[in-house]
Protein backbone atom coordinates (compact mmCIF):
# COMPACT_ATOMS: atom_id res chain seq x y z
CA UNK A 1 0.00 0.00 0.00
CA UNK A 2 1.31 3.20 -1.20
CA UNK A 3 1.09 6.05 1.70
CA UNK A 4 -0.11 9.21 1.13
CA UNK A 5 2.19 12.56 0.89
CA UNK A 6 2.81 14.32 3.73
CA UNK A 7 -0.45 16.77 3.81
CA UNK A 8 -1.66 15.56 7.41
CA UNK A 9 -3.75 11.85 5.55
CA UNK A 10 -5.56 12.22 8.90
CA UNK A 11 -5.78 15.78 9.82
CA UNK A 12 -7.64 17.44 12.70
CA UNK A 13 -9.50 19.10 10.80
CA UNK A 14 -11.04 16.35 8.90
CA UNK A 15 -11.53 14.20 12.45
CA UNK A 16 -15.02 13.83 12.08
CA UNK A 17 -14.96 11.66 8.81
CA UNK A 18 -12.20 9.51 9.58
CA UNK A 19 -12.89 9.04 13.18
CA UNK A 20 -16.33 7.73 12.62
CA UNK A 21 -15.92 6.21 8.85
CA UNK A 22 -12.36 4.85 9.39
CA UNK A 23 -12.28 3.83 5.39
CA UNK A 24 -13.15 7.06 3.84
CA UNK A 25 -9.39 8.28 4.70
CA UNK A 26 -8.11 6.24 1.88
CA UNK A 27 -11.26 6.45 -0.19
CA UNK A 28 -10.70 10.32 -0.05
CA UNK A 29 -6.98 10.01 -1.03
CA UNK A 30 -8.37 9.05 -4.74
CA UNK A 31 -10.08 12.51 -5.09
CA UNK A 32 -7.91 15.86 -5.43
CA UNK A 33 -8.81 18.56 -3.35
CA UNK A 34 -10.37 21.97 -5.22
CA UNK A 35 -10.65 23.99 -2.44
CA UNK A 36 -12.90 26.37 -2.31
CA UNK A 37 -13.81 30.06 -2.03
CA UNK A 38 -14.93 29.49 1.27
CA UNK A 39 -11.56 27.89 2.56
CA UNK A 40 -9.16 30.56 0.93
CA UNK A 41 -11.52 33.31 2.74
CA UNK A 42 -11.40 31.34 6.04
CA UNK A 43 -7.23 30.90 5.51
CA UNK A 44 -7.21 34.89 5.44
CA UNK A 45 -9.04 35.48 7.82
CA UNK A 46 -7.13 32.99 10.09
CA UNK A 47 -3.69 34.92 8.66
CA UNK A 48 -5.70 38.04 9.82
CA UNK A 49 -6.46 37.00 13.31
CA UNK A 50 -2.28 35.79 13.83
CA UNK A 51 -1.19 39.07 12.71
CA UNK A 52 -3.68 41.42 14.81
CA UNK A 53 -2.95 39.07 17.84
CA UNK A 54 0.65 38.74 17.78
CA UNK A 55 0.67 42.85 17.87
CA UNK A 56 -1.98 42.89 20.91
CA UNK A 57 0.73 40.96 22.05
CA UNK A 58 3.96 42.81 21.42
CA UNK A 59 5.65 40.09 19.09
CA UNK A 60 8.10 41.44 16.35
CA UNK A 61 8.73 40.62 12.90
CA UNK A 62 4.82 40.73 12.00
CA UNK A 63 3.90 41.76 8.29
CA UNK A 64 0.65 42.68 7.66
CA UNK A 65 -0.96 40.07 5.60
CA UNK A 66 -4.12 42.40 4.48
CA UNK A 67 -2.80 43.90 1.17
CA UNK A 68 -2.35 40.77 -0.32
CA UNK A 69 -5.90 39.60 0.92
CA UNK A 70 -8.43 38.75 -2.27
CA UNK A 71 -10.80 37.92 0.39
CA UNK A 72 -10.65 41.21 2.88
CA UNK A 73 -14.05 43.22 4.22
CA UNK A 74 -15.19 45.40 6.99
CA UNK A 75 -16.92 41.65 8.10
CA UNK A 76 -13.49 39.74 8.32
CA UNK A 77 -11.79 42.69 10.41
CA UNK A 78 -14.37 42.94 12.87
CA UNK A 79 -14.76 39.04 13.35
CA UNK A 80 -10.86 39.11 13.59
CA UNK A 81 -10.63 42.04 16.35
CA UNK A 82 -13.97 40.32 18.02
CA UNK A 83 -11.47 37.15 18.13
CA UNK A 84 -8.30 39.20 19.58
CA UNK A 85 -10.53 40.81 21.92
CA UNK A 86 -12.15 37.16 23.52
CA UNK A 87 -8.50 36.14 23.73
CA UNK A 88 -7.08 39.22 25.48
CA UNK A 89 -10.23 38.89 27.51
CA UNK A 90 -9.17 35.50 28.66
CA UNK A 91 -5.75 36.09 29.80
CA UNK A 92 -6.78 38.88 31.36
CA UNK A 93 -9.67 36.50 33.49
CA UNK A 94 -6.47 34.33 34.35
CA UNK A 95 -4.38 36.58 35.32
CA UNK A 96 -6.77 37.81 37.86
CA UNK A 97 -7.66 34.21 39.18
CA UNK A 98 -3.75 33.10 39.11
CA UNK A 99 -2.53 36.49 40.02
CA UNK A 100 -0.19 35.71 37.32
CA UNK A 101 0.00 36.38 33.46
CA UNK A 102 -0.41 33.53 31.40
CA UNK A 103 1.96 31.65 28.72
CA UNK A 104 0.24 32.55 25.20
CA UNK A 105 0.94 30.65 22.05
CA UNK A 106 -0.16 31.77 18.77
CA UNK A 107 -0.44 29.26 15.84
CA UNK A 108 1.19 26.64 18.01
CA UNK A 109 2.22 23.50 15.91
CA UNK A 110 1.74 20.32 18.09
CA UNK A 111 2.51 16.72 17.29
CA UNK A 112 0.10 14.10 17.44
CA UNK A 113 2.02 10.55 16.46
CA UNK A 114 1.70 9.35 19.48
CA UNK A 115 -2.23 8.92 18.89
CA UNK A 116 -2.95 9.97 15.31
CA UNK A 117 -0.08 8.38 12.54
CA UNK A 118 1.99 11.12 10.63
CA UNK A 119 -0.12 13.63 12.14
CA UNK A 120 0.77 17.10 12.99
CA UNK A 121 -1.60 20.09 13.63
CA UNK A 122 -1.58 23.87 14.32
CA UNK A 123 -3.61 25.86 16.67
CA UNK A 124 -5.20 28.95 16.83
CA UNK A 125 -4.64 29.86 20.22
CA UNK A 126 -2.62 27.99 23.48
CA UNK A 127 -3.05 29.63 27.07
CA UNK A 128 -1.70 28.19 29.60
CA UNK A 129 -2.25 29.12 33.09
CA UNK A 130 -2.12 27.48 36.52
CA UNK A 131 -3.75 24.43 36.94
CA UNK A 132 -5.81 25.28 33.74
CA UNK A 133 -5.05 25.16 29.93
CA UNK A 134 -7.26 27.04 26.99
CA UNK A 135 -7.48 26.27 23.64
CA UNK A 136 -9.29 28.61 21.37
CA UNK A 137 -10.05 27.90 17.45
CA UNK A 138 -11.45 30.66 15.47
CA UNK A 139 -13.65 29.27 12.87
CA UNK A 140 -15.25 32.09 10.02
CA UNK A 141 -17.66 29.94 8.49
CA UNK A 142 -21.06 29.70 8.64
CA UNK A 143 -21.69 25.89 9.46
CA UNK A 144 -21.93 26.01 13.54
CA UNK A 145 -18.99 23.83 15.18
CA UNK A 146 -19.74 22.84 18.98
CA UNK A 147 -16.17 22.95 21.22
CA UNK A 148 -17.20 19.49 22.15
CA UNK A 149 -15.78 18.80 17.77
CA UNK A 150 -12.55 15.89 17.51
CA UNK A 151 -10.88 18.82 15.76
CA UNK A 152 -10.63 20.77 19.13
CA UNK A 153 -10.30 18.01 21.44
CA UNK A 154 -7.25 16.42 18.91
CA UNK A 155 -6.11 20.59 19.31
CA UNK A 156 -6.34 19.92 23.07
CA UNK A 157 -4.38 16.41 23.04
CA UNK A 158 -1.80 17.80 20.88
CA UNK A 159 -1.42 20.87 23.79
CA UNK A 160 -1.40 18.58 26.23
CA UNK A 161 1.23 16.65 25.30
CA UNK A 162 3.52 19.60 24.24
CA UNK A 163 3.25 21.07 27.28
CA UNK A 164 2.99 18.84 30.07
CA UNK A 165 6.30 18.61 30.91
CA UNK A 166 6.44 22.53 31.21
CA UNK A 167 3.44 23.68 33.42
CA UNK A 168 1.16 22.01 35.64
CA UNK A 169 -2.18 21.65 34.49
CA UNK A 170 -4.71 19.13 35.43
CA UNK A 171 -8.22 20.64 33.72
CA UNK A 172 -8.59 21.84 29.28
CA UNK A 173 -10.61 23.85 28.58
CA UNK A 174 -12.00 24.16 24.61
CA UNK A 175 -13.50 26.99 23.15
CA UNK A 176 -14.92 27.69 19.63
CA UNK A 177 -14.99 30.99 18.59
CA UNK A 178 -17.47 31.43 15.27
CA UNK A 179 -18.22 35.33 15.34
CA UNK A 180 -20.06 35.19 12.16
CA UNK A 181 -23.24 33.35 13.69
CA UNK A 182 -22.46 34.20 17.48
CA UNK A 183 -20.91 30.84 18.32
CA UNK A 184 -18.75 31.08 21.12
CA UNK A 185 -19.11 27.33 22.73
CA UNK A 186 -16.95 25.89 25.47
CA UNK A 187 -16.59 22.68 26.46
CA UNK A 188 -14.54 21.48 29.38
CA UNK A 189 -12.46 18.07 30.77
CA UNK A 190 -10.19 16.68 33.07
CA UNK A 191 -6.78 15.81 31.44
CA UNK A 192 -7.08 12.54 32.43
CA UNK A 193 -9.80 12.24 30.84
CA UNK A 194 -8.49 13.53 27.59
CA UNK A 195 -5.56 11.01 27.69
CA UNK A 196 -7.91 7.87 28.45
CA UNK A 197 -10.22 8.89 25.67
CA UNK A 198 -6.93 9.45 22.98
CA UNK A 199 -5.83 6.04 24.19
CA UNK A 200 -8.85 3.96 24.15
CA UNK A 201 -11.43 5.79 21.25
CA UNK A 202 -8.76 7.97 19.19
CA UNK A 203 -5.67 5.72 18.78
CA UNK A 204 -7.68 2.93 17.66
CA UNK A 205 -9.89 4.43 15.35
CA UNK A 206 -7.28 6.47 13.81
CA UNK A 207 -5.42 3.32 13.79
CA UNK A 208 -8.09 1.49 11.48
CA UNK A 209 -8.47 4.77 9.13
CA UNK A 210 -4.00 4.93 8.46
CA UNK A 211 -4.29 1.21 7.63
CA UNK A 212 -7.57 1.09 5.32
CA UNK A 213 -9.51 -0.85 7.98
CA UNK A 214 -12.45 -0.18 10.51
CA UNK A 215 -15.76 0.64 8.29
CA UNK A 216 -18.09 2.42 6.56
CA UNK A 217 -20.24 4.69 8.05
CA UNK A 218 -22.96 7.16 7.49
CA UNK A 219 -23.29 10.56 9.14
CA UNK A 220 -23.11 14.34 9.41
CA UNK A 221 -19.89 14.45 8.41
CA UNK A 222 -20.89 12.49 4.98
CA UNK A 223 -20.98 16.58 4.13
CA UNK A 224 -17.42 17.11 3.46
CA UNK A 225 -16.72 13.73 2.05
């Protein structure tokens, strides 16, 4: 069996299919992917929301992404500073319960091999405070996502495992952030919890999908099949 290049076979973001319907990761590999409109608007607007962070934040080197935007209205800037604002918001909240500012990581690439095979992932937004980690993903579409979504929780393993060995945290917290129907959904778990779920529901499953086994199955996620 021939594997598949290197542009994350089973990807967070696609969770949903192969985590339920393990065989429609290889079935999908015989199809290119088009892309869309939606997805290039959604990639600026996720561009948008690194580069008005990292400033809120005082981080150098930052080029503003915006003149090269095909994609760019008054709509995407004000979901983008809505998102800057709910993260600022939240450091802010821990800081005042910790009494101490928390680590922030912006477009954090974690590794998830240890659960998901040849997978990597990057998210949105990693706060880490005491006893307590966040993980925000901004989403611009239009098609509601709950934080309870594989995506996030994969997000959260992936966080977890990066930095464990850094801070002590024993709670995740997940957060969806979808300004352009009012989403903003949390969803909440122990880390044990998240570890005894990625070792007895993801692994496997994800297991099945890299090897072409597991089966079939029908669903809401059939949508972006």
């Amino acid at each position: 069996m021939v594997m598949p290049d290197k542009h994350a076979f089973l990807s967070p973001s696609s969770a949903e299919r192969w985590y339920h319907c393990n065989k429609s990761a290889w079935l999908c590999e015989q199809f290119p992917d088009l892309g869309s409109v939606f997805a290039a608007e959604g990639t600026e607007a996720h561009s948008l929301c690194e580069y008005l962070l990292g400033m809120e934040l005082g981080r150098s080197g930052l080029v503003d992404p915006r003149p090269g935007f095909q994609y760019y209205s008054d709509e995407m800037e004000e979901c983008c500073q809505g998102y800057v604002a709910y993260v600022l918001e939240t450091v802010e909240k821990l800081k005042q319960k910790d009494g101490e500012s928390p680590c922030v990581y912006v477009e954090q690439r974690v590794d998830l091999r240890k659960y998901i095979p040849e997978s990597m992932g990057t998210s949105d937004c990693i706060i880490v405070g005491k006893g307590e980690i966040v993980v925000i993903d901004f989403k611009y579409g239009m098609h509601r996502v709950p934080a309870t979504s594989l995506q996030l929780r994969i997000y959260a393993l992936g966080a977890c495992e990066l930095f464990s060995s850094l801070y002590d945290f024993s709670s995740v917290r997940m957060v969806v952030y979808q300004p352009r129907i009012g989403n903003v959904d949390t969803a909440e778990m122990s880390v044990e919890d998240l570890y005894l779920w990625a070792r007895n529901e993801l692994s496997p499953r994800a297991g099945f999908a890299f090897r072409g086994e597991g089966e079939y199955a029908v669903g809401e996620w059939c949508r972006n099949c």
